[in-house]
C-alpha atoms as a PDB file:
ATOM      1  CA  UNK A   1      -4.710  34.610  22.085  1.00  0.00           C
ATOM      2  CA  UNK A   2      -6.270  32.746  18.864  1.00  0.00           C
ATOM      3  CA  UNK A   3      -3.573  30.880  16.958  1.00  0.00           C
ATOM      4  CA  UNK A   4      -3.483  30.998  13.530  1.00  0.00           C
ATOM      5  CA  UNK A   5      -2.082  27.718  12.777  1.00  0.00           C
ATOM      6  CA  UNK A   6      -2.141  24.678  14.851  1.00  0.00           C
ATOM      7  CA  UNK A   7       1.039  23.303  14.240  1.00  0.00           C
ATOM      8  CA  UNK A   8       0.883  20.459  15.794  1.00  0.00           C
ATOM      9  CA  UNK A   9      -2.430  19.222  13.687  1.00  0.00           C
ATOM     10  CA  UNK A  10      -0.647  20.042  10.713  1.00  0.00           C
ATOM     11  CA  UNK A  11       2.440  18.195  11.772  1.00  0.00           C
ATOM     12  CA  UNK A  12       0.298  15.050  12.356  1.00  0.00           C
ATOM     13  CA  UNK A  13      -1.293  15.561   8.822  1.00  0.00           C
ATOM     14  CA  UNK A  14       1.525  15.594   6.930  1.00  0.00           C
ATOM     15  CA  UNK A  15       3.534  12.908   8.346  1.00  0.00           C
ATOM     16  CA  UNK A  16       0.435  10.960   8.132  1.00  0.00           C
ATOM     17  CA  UNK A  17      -0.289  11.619   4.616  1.00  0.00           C
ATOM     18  CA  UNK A  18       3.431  10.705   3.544  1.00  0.00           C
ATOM     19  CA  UNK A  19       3.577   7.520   5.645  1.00  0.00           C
ATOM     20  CA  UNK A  20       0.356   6.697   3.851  1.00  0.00           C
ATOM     21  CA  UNK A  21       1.651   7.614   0.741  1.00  0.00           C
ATOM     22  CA  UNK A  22       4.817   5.901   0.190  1.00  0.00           C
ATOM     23  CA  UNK A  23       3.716   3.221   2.123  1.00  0.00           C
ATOM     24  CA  UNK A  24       0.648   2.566   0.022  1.00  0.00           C
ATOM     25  CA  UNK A  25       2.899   2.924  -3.335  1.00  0.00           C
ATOM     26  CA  UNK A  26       5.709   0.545  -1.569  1.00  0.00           C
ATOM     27  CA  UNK A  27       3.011  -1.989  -1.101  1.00  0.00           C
ATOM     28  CA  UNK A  28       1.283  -1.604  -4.456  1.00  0.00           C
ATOM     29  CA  UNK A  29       4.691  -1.886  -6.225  1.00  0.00           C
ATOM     30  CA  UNK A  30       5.312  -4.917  -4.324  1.00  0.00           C
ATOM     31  CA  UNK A  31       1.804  -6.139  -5.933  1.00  0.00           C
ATOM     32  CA  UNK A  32       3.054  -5.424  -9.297  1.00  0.00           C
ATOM     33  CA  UNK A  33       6.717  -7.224  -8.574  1.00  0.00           C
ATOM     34  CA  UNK A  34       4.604 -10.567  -7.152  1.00  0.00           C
ATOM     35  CA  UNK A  35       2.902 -10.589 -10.560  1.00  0.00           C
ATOM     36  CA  UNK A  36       5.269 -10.277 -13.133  1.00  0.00           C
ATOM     37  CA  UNK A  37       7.593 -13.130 -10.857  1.00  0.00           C
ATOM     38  CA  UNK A  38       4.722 -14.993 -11.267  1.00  0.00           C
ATOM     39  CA  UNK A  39       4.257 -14.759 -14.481  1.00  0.00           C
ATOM     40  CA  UNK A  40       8.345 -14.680 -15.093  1.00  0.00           C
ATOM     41  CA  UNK A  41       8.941 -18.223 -13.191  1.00  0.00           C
ATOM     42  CA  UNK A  42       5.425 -19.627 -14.907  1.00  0.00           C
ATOM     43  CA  UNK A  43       7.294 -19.422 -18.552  1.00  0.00           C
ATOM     44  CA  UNK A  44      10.558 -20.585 -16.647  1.00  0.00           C
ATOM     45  CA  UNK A  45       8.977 -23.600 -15.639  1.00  0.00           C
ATOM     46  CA  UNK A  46       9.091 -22.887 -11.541  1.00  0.00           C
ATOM     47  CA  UNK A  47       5.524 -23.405 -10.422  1.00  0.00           C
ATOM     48  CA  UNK A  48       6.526 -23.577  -6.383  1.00  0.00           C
ATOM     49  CA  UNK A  49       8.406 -20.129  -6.866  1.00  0.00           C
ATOM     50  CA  UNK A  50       5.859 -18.872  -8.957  1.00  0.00           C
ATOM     51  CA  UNK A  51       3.259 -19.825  -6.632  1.00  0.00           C
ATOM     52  CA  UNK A  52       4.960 -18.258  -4.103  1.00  0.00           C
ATOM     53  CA  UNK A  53       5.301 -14.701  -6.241  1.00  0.00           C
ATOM     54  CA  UNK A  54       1.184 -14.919  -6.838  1.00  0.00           C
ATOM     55  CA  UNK A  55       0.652 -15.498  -3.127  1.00  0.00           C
ATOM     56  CA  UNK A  56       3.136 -12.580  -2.437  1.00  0.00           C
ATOM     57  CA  UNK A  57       1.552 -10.281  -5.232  1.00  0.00           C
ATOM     58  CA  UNK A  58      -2.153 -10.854  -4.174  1.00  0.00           C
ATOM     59  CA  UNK A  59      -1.268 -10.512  -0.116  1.00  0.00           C
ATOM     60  CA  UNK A  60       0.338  -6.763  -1.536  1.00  0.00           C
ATOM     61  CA  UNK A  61      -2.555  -6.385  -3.782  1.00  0.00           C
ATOM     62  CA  UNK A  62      -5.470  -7.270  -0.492  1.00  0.00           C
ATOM     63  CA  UNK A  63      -3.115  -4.671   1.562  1.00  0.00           C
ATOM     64  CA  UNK A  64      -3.304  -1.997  -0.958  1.00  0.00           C
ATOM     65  CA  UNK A  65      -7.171  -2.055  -1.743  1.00  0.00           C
ATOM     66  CA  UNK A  66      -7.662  -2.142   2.461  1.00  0.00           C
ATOM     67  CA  UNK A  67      -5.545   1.034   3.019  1.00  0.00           C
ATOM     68  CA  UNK A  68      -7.482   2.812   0.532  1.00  0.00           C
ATOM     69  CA  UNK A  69     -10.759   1.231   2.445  1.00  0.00           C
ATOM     70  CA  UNK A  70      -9.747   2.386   5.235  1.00  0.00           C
ATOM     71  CA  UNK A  71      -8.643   5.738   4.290  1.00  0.00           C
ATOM     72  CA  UNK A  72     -12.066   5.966   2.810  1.00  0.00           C
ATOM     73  CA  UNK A  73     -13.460   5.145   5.964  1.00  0.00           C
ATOM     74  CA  UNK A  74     -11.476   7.594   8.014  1.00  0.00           C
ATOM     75  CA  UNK A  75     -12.341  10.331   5.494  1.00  0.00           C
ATOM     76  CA  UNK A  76     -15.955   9.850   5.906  1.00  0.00           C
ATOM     77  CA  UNK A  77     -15.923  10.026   9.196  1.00  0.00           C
ATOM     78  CA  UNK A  78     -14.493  12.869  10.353  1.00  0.00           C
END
């Protein structure tokens, strides 16, 4: 008997796509938080912390831009 809807596919799909999506919008906040620390501890005179907050923002900021590479990868290929 043909199925109308394959659950389970559609299951995976939209877990995946909110796992991807809050993740992706965690991580880019977190991007956003490292850079106005950084620029918060700058004017405060704290260059260590601040350091730290720009090394913090940028790793969220390289995480963000390689999820959407590689969900522009995985959409392309399929």
């Amino acid at each position: 008997m043909a199925t109308i809807v394959e659950t389970k596919e559609l299951a995976e799909t939209v877990i995946a796509s909110l796992v991807a999506g809050v993740g992706v919008t965690t991580i880019f906040s977190a991007a956003i938080w490292g850079g106005a620390r950084f620029v918060d501890l700058s004017r405060d005179g704290r260059p260590l912390a601040a350091g730290a907050a720009a090394v913090f923002g940028g790793l969220a900021l390289v995480t963000t831009l390689a999820a959407v590479a590689i969900g522009i990868v995985v959409m392309t290929g399929k």
